[in-house]
Protein backbone atom coordinates (compact mmCIF):
# COMPACT_ATOMS: atom_id res chain seq x y z
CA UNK A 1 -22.17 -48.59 12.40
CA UNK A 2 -23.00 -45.37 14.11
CA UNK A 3 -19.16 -45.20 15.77
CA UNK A 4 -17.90 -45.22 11.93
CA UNK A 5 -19.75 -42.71 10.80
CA UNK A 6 -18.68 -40.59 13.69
CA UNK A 7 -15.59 -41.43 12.82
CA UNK A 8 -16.33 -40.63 9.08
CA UNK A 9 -17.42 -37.30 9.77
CA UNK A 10 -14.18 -36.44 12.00
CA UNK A 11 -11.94 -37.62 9.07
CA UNK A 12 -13.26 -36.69 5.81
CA UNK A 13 -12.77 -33.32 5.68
CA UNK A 14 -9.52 -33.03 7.10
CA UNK A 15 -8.04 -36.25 5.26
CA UNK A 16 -9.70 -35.02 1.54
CA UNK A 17 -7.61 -31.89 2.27
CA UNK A 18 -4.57 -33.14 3.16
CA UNK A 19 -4.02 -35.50 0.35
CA UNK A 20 -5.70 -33.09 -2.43
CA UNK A 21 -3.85 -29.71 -0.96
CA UNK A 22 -0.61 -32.02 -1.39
CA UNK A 23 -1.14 -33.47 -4.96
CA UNK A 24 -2.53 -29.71 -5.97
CA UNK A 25 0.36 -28.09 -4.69
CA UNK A 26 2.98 -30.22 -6.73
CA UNK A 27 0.76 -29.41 -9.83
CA UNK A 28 1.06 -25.36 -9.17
CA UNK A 29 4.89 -25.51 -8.70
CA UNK A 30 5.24 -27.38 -11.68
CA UNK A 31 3.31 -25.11 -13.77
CA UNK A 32 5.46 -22.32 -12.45
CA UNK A 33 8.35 -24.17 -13.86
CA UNK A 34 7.23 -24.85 -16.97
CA UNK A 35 5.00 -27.45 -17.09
CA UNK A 36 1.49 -26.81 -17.62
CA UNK A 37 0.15 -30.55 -17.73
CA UNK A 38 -1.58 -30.39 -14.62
CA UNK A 39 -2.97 -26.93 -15.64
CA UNK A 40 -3.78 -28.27 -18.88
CA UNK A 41 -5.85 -31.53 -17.37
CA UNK A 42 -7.76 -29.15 -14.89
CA UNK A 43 -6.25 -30.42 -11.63
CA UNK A 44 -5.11 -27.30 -10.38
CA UNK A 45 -8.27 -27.04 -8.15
CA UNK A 46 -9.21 -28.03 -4.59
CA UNK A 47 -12.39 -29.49 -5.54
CA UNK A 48 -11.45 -33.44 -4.21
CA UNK A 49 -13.60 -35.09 -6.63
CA UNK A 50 -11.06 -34.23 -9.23
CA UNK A 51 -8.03 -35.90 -7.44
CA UNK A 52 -10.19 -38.44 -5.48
CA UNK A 53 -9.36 -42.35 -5.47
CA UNK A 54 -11.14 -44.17 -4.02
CA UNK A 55 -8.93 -46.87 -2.11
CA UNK A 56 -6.33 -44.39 -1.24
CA UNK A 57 -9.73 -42.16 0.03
CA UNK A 58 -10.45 -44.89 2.33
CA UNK A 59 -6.97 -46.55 3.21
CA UNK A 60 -7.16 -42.81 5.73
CA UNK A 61 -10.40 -43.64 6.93
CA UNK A 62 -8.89 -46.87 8.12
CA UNK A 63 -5.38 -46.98 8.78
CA UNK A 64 -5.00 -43.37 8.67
CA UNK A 65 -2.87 -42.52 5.91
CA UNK A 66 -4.09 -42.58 2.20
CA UNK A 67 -3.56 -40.92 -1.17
CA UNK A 68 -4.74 -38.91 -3.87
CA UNK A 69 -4.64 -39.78 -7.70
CA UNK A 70 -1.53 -38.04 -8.28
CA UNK A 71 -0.87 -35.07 -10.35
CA UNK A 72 0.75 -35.60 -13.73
CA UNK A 73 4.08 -34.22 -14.08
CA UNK A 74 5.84 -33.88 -17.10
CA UNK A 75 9.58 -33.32 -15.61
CA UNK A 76 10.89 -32.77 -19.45
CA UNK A 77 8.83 -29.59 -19.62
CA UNK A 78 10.64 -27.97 -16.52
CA UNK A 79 13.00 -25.37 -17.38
CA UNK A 80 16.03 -26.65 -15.25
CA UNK A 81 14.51 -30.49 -15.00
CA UNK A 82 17.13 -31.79 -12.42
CA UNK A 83 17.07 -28.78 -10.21
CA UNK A 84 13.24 -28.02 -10.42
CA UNK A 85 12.20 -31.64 -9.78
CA UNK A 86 13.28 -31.28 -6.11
CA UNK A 87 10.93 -28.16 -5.59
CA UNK A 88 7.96 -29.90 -7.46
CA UNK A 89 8.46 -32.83 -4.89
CA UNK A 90 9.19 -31.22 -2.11
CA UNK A 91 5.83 -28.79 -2.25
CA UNK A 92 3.44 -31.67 -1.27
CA UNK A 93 5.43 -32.04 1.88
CA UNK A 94 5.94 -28.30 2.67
CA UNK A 95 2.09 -27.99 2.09
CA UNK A 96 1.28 -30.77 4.86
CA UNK A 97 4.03 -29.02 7.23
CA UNK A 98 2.03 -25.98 6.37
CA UNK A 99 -1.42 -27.73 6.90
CA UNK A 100 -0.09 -29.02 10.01
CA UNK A 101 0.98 -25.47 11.77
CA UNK A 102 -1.90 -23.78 10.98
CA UNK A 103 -3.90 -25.98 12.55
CA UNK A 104 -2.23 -26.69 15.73
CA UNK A 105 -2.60 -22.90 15.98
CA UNK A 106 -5.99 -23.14 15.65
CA UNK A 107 -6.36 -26.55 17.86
CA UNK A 108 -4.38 -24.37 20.64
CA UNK A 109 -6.56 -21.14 20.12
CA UNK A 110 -9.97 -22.49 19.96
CA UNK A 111 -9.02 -24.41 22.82
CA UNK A 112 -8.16 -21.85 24.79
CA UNK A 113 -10.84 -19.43 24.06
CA UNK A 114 -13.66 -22.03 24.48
CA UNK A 115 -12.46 -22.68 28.35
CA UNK A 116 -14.66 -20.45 30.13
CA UNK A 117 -17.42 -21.68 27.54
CA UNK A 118 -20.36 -24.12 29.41
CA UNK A 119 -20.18 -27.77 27.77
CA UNK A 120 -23.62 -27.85 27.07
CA UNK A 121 -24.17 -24.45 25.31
CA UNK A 122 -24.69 -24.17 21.48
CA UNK A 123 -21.50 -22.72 20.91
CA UNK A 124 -19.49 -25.47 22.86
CA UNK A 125 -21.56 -27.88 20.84
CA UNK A 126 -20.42 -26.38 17.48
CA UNK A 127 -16.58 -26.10 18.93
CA UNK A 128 -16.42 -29.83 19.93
CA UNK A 129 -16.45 -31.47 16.32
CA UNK A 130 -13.96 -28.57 14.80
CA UNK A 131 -11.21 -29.45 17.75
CA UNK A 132 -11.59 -32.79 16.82
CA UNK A 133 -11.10 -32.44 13.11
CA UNK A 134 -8.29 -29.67 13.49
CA UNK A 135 -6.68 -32.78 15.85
CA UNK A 136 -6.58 -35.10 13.37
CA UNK A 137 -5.76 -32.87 10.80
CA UNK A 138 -2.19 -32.40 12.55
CA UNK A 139 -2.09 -35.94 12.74
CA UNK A 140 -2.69 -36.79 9.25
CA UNK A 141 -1.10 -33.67 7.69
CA UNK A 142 2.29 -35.22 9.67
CA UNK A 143 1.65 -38.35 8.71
CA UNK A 144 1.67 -37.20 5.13
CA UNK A 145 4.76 -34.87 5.31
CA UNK A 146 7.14 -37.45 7.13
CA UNK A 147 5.48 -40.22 4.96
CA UNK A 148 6.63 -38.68 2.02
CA UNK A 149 9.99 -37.44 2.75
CA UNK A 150 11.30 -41.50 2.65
CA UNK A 151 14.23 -41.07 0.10
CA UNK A 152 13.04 -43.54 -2.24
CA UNK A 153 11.08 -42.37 -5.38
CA UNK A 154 8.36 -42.53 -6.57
CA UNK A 155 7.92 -40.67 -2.71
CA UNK A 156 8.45 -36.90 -2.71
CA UNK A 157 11.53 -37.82 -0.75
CA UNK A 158 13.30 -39.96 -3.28
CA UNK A 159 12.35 -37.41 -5.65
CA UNK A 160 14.15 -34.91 -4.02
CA UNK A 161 17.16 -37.09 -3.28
CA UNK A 162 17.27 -37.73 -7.38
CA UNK A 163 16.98 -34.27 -7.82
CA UNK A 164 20.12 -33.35 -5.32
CA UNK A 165 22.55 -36.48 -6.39
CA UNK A 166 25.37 -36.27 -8.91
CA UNK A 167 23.98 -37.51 -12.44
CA UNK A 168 25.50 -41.17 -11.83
CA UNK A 169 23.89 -41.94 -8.94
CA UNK A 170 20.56 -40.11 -9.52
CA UNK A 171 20.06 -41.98 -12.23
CA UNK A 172 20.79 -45.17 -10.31
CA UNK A 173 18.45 -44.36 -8.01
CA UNK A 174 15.70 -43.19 -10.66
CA UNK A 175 15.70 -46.35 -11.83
CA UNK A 176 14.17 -47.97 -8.57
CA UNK A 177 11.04 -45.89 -9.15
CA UNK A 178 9.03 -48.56 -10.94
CA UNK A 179 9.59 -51.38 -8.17
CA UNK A 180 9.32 -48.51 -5.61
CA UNK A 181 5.78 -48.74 -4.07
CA UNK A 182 6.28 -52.42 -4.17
CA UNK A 183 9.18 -51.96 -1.73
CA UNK A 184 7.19 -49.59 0.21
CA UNK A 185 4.37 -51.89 0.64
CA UNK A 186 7.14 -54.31 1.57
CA UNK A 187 8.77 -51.94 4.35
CA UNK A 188 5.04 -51.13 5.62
CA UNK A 189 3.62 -54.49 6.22
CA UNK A 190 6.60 -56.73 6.52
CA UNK A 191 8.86 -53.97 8.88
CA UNK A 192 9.14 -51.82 11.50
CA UNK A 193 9.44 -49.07 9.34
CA UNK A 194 6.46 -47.06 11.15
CA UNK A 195 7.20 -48.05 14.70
CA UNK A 196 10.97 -47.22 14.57
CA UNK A 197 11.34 -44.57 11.89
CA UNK A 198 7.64 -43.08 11.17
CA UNK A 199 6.29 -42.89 14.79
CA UNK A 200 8.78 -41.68 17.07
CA UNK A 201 9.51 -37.95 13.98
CA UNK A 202 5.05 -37.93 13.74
CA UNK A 203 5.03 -37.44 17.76
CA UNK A 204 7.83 -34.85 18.10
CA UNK A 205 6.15 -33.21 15.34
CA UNK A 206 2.77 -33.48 17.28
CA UNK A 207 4.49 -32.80 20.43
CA UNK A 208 6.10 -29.64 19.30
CA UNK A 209 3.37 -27.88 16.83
CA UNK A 210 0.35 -29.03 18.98
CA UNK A 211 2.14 -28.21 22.48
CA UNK A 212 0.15 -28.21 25.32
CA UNK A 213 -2.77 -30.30 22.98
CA UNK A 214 -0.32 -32.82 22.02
CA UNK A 215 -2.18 -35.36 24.35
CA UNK A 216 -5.68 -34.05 23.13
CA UNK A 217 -3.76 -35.09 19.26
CA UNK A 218 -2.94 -38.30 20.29
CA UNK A 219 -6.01 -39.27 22.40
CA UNK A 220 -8.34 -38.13 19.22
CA UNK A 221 -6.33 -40.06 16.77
CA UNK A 222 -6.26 -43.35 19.36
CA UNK A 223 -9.52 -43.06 19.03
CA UNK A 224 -9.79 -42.58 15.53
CA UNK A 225 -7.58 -45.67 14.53
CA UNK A 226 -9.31 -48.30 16.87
């Protein structure tokens, strides 16, 4: 009981801003295309407890990736629907990427700085728990972005690809959106979908952002998962 809470206390933070800086972030672009639902429904704020649900809260606490309620989006209200659907999709994405870089900068910095720094001195103490957090919070900011860039809606990916087809064969694949999580709960339990396709882009992205913490990433978030 006392490892999960450790655990707890690593992942909260990091995870609740992930998936609420995402589902925020398709909200703003929206509303600077037109549609003000989001606005409207007060979900244009980075307080989680608006966005927060519950199973998707702690699906990242135990397998590591989760979700957000998402943010309403009324494409009819967009001025150029077609066109501006693929930049409302593709800012939860960009905002994980985002997430991601900024703090594998700050992983590498801290980490750097806090060398010469005794282990058992009061700062070193307060340093410890933020590397660990900024770890996963490449990991899971990654896990999000790549996650989400699947081309098959209702996924920020297939959104995108809808957004970027001719009309015949956007439509055709619009129409997949309602049996779409069903297929992706298909393709993540019943395939290799993670260890062939979802793995191998998450550790170049680790491997490249976090650089020479890339092991430090993927020991934390070993550790994390068990």
């Amino acid at each position: 009981m006392e490892n999960f809470f450790l655990k707890l206390s690593i992942m909260l933070v990091p995870g609740l801003m992930a998936i609420t800086c995402h589902e925020v972030s398709h909200g703003f672009i929206a509303n600077r295309f037109g549609d003000p639902t989001a606005r409207s429904l007060g979900r244009l704020t980075l307080n989680p407890l608006k966005h927060l649900d519950i199973i998707g809260t702690l699906m990242v606490i135990v397998v590591g990736i989760g979700w957000a309620k998402p943010v309403p989006v009324n494409f009819n209200n967009l001025h150029n629907p077609k066109r501006d659907m693929i930049w409302v999709a593709a800012a939860g994405p960009v905002t994980n990427m985002i997430l991601a870089t900024v703090s594998a900068g700050l992983l590498r910095f801290i980490v750097a700085a806090s060398e010469p720094v005794p282990d058992s001195s009061w700062l070193q103490l307060f340093l410890d728990p933020v590397v660990l957090m900024l770890a996963f919070s490449v990991y899971i900011n990654l896990l999000l972005a790549i996650f989400n860039l699947i081309p098959l809606p209702p996924l920020d990916g297939g959104r995108v690809l809808v957004g970027l087809l001719p009309y015949r064969q956007a439509e055709a694949l619009a129409r997949v959106e309602p049996y779409g999580m069903i297929i992706i709960i298909v393709l993540v339990f019943f395939t290799d979908l993670f260890k062939y396709f979802i793995f191998p882009f998450l550790e170049l992205g680790i491997t490249f952002l976090a650089g020479p913490q890339n092991r430090l990433v993927f020991s934390v978030t070993q550790y994390l998962m068990r």
